[in-house]
C-alpha atoms as a PDB file:
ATOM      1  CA  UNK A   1       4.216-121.635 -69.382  1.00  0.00           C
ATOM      2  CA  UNK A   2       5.121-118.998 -67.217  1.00  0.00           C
ATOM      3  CA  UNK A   3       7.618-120.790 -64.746  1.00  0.00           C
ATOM      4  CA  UNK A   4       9.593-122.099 -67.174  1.00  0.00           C
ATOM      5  CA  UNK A   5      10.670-118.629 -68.511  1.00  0.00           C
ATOM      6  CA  UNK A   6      14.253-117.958 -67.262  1.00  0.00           C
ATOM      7  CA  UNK A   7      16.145-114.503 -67.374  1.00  0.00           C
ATOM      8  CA  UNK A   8      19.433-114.472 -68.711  1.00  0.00           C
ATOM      9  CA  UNK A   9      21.314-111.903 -67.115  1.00  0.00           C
ATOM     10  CA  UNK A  10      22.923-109.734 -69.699  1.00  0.00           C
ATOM     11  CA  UNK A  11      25.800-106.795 -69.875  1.00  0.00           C
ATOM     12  CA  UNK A  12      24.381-103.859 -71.326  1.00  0.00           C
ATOM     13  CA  UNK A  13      26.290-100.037 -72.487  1.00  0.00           C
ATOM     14  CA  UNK A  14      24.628 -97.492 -72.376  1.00  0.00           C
ATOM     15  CA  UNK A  15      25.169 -93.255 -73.264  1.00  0.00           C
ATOM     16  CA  UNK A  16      24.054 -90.877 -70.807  1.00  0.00           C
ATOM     17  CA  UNK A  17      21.860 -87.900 -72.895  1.00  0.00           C
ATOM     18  CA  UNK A  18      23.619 -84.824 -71.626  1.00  0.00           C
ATOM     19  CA  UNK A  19      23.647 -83.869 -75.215  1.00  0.00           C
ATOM     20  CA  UNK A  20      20.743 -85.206 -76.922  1.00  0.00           C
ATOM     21  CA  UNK A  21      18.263 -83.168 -78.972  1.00  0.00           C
ATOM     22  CA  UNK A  22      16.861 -83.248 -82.115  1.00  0.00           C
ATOM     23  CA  UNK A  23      19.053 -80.972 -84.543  1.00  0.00           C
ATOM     24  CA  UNK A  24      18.836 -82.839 -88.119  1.00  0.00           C
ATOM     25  CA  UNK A  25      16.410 -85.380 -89.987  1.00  0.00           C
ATOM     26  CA  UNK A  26      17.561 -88.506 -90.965  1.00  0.00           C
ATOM     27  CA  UNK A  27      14.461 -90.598 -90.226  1.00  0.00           C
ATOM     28  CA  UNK A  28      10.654 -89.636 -90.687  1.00  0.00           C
ATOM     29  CA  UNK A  29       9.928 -89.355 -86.697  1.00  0.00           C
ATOM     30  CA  UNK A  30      12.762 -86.620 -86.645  1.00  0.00           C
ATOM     31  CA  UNK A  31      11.187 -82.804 -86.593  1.00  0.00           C
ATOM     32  CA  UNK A  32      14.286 -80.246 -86.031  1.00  0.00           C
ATOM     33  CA  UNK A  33      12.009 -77.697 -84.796  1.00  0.00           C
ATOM     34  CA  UNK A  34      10.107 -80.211 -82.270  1.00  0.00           C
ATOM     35  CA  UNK A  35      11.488 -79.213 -78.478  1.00  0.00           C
ATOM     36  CA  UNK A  36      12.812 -81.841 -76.437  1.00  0.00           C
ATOM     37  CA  UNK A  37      12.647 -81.500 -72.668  1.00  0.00           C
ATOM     38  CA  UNK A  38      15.696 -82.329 -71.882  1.00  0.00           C
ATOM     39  CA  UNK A  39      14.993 -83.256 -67.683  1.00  0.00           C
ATOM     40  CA  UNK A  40      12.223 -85.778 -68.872  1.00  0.00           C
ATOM     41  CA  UNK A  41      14.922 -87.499 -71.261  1.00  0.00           C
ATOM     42  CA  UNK A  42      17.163 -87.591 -68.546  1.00  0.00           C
ATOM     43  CA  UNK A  43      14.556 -89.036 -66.177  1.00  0.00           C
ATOM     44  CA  UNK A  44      13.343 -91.606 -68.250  1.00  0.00           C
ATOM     45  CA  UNK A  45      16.621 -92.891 -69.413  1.00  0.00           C
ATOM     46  CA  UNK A  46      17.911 -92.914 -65.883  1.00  0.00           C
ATOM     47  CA  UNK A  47      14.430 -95.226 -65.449  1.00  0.00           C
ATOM     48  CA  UNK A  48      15.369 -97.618 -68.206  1.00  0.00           C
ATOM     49  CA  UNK A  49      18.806 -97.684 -66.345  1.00  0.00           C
ATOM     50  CA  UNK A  50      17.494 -98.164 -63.002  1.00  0.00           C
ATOM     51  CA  UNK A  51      14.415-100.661 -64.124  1.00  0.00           C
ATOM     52  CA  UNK A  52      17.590-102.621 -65.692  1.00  0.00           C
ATOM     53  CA  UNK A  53      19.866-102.924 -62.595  1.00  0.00           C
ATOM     54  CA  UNK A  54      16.982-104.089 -60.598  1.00  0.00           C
ATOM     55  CA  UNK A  55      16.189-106.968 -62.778  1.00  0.00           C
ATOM     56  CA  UNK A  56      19.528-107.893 -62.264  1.00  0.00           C
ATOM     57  CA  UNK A  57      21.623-106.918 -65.267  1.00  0.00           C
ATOM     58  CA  UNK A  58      25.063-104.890 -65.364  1.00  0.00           C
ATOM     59  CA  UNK A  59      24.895-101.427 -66.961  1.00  0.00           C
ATOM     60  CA  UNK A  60      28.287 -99.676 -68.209  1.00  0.00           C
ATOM     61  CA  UNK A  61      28.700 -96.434 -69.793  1.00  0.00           C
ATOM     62  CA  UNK A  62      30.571 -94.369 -72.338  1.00  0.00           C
ATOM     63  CA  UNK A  63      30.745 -91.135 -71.935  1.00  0.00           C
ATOM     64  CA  UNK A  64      28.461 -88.833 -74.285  1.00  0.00           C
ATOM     65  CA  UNK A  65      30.493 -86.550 -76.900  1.00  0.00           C
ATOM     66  CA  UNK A  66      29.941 -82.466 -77.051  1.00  0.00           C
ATOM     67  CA  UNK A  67      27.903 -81.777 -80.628  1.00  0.00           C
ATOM     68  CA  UNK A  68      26.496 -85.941 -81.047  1.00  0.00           C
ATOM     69  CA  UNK A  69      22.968 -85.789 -79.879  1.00  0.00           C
ATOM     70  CA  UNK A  70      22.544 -89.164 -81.052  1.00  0.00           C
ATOM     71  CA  UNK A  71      24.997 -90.766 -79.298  1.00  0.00           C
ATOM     72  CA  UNK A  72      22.564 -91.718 -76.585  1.00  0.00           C
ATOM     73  CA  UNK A  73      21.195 -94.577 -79.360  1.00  0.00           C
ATOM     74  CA  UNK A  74      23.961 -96.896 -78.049  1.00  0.00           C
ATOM     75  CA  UNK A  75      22.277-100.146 -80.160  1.00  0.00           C
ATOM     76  CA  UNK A  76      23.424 -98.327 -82.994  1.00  0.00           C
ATOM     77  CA  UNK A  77      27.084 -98.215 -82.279  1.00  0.00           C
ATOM     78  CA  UNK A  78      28.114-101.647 -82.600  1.00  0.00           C
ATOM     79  CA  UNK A  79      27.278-105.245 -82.384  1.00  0.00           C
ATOM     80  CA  UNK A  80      29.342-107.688 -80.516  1.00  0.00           C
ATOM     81  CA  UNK A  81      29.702-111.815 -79.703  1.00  0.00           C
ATOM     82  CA  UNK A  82      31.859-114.066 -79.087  1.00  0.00           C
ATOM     83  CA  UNK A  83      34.230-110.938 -77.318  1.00  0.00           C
ATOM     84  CA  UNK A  84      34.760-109.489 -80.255  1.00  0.00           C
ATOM     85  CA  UNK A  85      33.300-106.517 -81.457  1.00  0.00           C
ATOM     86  CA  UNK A  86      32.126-105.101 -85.316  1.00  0.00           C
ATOM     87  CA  UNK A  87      32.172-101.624 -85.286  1.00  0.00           C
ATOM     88  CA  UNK A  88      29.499 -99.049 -86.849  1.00  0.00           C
ATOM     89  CA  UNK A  89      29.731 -96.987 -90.059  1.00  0.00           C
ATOM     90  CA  UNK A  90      26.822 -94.461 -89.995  1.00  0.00           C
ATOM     91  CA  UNK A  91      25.140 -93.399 -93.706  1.00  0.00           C
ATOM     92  CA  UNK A  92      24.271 -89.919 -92.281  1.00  0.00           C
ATOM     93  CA  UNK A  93      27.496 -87.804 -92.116  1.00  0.00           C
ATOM     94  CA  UNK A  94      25.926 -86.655 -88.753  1.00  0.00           C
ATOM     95  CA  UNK A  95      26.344 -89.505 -86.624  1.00  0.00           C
ATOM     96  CA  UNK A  96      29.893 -90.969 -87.775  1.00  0.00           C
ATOM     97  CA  UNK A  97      31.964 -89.309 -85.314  1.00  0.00           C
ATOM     98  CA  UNK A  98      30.148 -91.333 -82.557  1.00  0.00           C
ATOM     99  CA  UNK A  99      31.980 -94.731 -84.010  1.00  0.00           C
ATOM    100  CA  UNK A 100      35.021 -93.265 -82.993  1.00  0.00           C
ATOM    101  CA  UNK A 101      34.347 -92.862 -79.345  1.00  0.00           C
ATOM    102  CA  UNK A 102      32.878 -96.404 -79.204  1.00  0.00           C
ATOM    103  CA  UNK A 103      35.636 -98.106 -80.879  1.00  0.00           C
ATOM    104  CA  UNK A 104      37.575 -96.421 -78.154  1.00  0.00           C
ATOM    105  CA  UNK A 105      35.552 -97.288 -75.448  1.00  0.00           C
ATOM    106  CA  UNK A 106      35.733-101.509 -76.276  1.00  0.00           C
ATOM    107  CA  UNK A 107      39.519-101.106 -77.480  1.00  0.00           C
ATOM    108  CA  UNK A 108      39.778 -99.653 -73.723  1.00  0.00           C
ATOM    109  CA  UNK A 109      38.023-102.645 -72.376  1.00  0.00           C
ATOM    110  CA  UNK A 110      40.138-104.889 -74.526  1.00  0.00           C
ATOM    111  CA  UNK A 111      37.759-105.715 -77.015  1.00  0.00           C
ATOM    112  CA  UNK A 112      39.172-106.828 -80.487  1.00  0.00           C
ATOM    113  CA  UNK A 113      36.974-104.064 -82.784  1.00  0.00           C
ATOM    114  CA  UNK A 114      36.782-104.569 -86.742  1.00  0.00           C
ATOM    115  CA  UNK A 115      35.655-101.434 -88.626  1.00  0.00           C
ATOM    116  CA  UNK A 116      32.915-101.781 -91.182  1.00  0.00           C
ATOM    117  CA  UNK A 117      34.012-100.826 -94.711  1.00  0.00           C
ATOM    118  CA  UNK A 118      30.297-100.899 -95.586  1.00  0.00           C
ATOM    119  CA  UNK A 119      27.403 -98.876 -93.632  1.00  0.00           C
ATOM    120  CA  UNK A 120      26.415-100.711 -90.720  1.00  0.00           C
ATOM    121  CA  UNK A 121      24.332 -99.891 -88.443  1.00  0.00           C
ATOM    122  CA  UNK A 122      25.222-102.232 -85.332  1.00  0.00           C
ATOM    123  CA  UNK A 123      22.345-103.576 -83.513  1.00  0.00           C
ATOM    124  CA  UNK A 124      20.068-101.182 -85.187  1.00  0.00           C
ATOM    125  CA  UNK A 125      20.094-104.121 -88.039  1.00  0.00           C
ATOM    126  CA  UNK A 126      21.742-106.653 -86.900  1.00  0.00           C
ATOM    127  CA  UNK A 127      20.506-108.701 -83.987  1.00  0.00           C
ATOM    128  CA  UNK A 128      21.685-112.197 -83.011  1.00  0.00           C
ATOM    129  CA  UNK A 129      19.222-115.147 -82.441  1.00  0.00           C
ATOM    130  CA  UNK A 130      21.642-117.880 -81.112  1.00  0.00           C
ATOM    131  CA  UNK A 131      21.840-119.747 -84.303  1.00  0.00           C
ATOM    132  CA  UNK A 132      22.389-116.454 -86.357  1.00  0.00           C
ATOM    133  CA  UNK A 133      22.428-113.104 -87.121  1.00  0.00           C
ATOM    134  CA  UNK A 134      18.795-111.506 -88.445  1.00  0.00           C
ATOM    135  CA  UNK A 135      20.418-108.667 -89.940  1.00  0.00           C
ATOM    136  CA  UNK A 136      18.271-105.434 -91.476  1.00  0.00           C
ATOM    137  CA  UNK A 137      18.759-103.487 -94.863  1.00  0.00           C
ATOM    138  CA  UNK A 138      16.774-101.276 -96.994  1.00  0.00           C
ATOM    139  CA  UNK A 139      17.222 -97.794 -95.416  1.00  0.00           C
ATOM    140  CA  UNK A 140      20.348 -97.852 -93.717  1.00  0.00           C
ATOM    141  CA  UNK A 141      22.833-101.423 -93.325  1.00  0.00           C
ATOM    142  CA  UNK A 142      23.985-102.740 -96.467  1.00  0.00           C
ATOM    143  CA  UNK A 143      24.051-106.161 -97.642  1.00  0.00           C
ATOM    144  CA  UNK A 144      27.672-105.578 -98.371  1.00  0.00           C
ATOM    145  CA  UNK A 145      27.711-105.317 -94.273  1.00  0.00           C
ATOM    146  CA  UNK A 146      26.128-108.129 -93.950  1.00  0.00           C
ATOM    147  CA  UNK A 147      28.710-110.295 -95.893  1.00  0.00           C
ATOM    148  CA  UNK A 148      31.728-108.834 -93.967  1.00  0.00           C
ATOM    149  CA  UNK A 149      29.648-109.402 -90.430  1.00  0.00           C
ATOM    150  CA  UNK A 150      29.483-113.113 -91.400  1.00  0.00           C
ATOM    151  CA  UNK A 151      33.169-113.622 -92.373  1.00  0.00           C
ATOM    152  CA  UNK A 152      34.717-111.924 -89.426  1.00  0.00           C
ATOM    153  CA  UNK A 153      32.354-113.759 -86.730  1.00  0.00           C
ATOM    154  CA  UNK A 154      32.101-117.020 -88.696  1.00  0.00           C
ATOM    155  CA  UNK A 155      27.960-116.849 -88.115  1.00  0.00           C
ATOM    156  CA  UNK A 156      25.174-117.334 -90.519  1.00  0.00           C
ATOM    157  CA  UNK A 157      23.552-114.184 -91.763  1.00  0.00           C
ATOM    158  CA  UNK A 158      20.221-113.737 -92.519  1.00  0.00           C
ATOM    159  CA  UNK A 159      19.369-110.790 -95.128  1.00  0.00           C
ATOM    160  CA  UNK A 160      15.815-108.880 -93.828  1.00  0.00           C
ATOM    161  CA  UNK A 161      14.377-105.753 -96.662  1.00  0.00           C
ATOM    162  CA  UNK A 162      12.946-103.672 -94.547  1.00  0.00           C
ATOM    163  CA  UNK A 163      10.430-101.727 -96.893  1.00  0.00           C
ATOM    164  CA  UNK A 164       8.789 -99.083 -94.797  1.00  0.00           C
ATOM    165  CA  UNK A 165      10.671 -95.779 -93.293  1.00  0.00           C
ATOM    166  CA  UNK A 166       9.076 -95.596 -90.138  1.00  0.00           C
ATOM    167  CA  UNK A 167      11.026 -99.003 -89.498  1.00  0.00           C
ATOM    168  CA  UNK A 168      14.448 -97.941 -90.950  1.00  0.00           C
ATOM    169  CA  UNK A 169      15.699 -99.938 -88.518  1.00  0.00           C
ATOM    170  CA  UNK A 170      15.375-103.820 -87.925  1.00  0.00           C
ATOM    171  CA  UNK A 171      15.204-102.972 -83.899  1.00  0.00           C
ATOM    172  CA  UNK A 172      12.088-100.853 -85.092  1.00  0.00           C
ATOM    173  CA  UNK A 173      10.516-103.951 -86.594  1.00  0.00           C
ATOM    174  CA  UNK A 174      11.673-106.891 -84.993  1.00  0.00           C
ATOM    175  CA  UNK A 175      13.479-108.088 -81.618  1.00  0.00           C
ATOM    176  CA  UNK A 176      14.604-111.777 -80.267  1.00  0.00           C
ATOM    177  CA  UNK A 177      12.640-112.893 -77.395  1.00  0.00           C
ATOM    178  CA  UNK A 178      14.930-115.694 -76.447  1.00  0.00           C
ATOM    179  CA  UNK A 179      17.784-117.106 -78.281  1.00  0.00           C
ATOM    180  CA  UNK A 180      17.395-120.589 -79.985  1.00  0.00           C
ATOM    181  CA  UNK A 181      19.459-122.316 -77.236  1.00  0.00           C
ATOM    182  CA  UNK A 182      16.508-121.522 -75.230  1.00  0.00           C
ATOM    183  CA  UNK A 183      13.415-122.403 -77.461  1.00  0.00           C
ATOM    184  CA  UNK A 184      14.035-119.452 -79.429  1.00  0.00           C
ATOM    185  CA  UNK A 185      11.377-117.117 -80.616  1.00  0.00           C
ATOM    186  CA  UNK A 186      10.798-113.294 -81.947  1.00  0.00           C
ATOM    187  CA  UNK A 187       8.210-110.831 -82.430  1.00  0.00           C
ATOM    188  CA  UNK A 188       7.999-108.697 -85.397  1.00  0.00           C
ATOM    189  CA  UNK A 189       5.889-106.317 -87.795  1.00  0.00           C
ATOM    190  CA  UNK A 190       5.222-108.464 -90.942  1.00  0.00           C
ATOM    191  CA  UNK A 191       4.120-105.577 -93.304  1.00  0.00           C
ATOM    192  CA  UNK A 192       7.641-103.184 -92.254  1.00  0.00           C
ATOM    193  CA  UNK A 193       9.198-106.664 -94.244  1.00  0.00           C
ATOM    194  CA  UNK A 194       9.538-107.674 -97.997  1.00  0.00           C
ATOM    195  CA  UNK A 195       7.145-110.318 -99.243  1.00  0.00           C
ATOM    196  CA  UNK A 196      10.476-112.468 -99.846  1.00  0.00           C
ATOM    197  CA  UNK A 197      11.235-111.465 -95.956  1.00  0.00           C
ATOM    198  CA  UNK A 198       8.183-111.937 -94.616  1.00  0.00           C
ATOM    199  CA  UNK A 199       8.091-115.712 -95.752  1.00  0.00           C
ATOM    200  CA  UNK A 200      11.274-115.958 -94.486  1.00  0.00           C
ATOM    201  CA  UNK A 201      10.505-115.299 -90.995  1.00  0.00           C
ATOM    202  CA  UNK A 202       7.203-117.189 -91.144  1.00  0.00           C
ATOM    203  CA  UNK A 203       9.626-120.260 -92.098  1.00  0.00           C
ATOM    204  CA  UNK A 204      12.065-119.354 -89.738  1.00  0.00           C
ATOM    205  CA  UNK A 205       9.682-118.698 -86.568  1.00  0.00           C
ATOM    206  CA  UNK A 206       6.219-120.096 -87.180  1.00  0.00           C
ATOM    207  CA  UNK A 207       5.144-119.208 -84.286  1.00  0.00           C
ATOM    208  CA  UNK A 208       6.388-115.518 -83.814  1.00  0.00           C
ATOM    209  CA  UNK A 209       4.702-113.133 -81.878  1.00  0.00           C
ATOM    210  CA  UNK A 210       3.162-110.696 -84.619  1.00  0.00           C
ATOM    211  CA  UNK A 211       2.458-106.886 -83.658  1.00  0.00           C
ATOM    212  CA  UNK A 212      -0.025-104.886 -85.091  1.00  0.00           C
ATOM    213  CA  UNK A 213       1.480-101.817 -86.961  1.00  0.00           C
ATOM    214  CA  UNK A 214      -0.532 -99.688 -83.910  1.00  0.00           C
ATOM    215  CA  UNK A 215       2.243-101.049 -81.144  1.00  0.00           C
ATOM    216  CA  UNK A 216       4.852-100.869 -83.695  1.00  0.00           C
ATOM    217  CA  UNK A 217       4.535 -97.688 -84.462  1.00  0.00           C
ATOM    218  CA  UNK A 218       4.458 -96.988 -80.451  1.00  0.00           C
ATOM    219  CA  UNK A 219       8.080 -98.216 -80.351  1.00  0.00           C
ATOM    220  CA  UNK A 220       6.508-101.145 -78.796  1.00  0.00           C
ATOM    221  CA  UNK A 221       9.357-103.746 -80.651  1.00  0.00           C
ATOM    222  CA  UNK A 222      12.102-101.198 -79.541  1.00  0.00           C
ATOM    223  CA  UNK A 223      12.266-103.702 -76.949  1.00  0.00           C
ATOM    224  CA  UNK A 224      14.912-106.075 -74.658  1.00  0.00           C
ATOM    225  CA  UNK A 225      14.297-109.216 -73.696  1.00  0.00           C
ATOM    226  CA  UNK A 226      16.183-110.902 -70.952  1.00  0.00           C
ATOM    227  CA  UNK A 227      14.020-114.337 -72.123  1.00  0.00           C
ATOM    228  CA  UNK A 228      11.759-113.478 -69.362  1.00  0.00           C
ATOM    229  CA  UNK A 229      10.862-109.975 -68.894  1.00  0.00           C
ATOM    230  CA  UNK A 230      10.465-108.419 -72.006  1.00  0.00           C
ATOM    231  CA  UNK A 231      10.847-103.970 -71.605  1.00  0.00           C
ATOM    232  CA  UNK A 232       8.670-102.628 -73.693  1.00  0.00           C
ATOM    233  CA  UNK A 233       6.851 -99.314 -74.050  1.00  0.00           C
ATOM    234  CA  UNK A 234       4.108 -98.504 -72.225  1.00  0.00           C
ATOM    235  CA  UNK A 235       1.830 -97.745 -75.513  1.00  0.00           C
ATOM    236  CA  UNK A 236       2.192-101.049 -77.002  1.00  0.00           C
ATOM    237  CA  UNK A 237      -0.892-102.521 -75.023  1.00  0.00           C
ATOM    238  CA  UNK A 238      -1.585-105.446 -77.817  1.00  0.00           C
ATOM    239  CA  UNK A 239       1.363-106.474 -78.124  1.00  0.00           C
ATOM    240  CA  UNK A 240       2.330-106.681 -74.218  1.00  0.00           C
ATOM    241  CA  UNK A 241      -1.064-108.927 -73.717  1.00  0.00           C
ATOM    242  CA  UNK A 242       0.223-111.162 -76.371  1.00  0.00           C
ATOM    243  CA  UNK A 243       3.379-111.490 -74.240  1.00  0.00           C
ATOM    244  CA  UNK A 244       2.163-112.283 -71.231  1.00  0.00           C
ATOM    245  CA  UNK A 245      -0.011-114.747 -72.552  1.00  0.00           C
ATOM    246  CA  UNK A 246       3.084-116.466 -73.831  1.00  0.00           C
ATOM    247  CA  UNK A 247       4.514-116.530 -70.682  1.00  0.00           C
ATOM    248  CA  UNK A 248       6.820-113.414 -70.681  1.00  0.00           C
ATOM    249  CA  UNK A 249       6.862-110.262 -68.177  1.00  0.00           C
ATOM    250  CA  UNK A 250       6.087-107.407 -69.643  1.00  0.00           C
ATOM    251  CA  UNK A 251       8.193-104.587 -67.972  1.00  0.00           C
ATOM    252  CA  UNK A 252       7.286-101.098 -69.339  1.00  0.00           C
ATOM    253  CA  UNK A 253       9.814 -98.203 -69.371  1.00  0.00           C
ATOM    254  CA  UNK A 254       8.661 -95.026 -70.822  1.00  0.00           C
ATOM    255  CA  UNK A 255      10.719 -93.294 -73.254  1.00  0.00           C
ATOM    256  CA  UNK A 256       8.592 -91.428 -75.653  1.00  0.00           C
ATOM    257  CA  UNK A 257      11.137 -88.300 -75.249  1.00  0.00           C
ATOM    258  CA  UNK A 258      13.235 -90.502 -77.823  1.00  0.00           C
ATOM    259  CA  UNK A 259      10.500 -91.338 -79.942  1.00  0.00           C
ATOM    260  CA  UNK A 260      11.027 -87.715 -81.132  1.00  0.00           C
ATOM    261  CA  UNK A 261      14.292 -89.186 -82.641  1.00  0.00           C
ATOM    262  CA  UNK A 262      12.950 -92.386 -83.882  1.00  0.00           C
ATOM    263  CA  UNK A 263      14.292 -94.109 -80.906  1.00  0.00           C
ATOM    264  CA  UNK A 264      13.224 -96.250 -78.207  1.00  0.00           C
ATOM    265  CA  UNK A 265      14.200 -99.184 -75.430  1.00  0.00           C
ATOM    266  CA  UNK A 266      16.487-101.060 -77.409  1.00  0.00           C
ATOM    267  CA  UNK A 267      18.196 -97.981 -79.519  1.00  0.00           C
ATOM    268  CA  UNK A 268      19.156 -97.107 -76.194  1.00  0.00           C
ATOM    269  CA  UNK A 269      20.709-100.273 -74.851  1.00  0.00           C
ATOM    270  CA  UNK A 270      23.845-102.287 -76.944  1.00  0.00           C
ATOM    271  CA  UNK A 271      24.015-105.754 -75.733  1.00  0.00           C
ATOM    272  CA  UNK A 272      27.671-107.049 -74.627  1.00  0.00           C
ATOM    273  CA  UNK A 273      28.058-110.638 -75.594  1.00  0.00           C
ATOM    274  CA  UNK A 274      31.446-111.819 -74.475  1.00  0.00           C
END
């Protein structure tokens, strides 16, 4: 029911995108020669930030990097609970410099940071449930990641094939709606999954939200979820009714600038779990 939905408050970091463009193609939504208007990324980011701090959630920053237009895909950088911290390794030679200024920026805040000796992707594939960690692989992540994310936080992992590249990410295909302490509960694309995957899930979280590969591929699992409101694009219509009717707010933030990067809500937004 409706009341009985209760927002966590949560500790977000964020990248300003002073820098970000689209200069290279390392996903299929990524077009080098398709302009970005730079104001209206700006705008809408500052929106996400805003729409964020008014539901009651603290917002920090890094500061963005001359030459890393991806930077502004914070998710990406790292994933962290229990105060500690497992840094990124990118696969495309483009974005690696952008672990380095992370890694600085939770050392600074006296974060203990482990660096990946296998590509990982951070919350891009790996996102935590309460119980464990869902973690992506396929396009990007490695299982090899996956293995060292479990021994140095001591937390299940669950191994996800992701099998189509318009969902190279897990946060493309999937996102936790509340953590299992709380009832526990996701939505998710079945067909960006592996059959083996798939029945995983369906084992895991009978009854998931399931999105139709329309609102998926409108970013529309890109999302956050505070275990109440739920930001979400604007051009997943579906799957925000299906939301509500569960109960959930349904808090849409536009940021289809992004989407030219194969980015969205939660590409933007790394959780801090201390």
């Amino acid at each position: 029911m409706p009341e009985s939905r209760v927002p966590r408050r949560r500790r977000f970091l964020v990248c300003e995108p002073r820098h970000f463009a689209v200069q290279y193609a390392i996903n299929p939504w990524m077009r080098p020669d398709t302009p970005v208007d730079t104001e209206l990324a700006r705008t809408q980011w500052q929106t996400l930030i805003d729409t964020y701090l008014a539901h009651g959630h603290t917002v920090e920053q890094v500061s963005p990097v001359p030459g890393l237009p991806d930077m502004v895909f914070a998710a990406n950088a790292a994933f962290t609970l229990d105060g500690r911290v497992f840094g990124s390794l990118f696969r495309a030679a483009e974005r690696r410099p952008e672990s380095a200024a992370y890694e600085a920026w939770f050392k600074a805040a006296d974060f203990a940071v482990q660096h990946p000796e296998s590509v990982c992707e951070g919350e891009g594939d790996l996102a935590w449930t309460g119980r464990y960690v869902l973690a992506g692989t396929g396009f990007r992540t490695t299982p090899e990641a996956h293995r060292e994310v479990q021994e140095f936080f001591g937390r299940p992992v669950i191994g996800l094939r992701l099998v189509d590249p318009y969902f190279y990410h897990l946060d493309t295909a999937l996102f936790v709606l509340e953590e299992d302490g709380d009832g526990g509960n996701i939505a998710y694309y079945p067909d960006a999954f592996s059959p083996g995957s798939r029945e995983v899930l369906a084992r895991l979280y009978p009854d998931a939200v399931l999105a139709t590969r329309e609102d998926a591929l409108a970013f529309g699992l890109n999302c956050v979820s505070d275990g109440r409101h739920v930001f979400i694009s604007p051009g997943a219509t579906a799957l925000a009714d299906q939301l509500a009717d569960r109960g959930y707010v349904p808090v849409p933030v536009d940021l289809s600038e992004f989407h030219k990067a194969g980015g969205g809500i939660k590409c933007c937004t790394q959780e801090i779990r201390s």
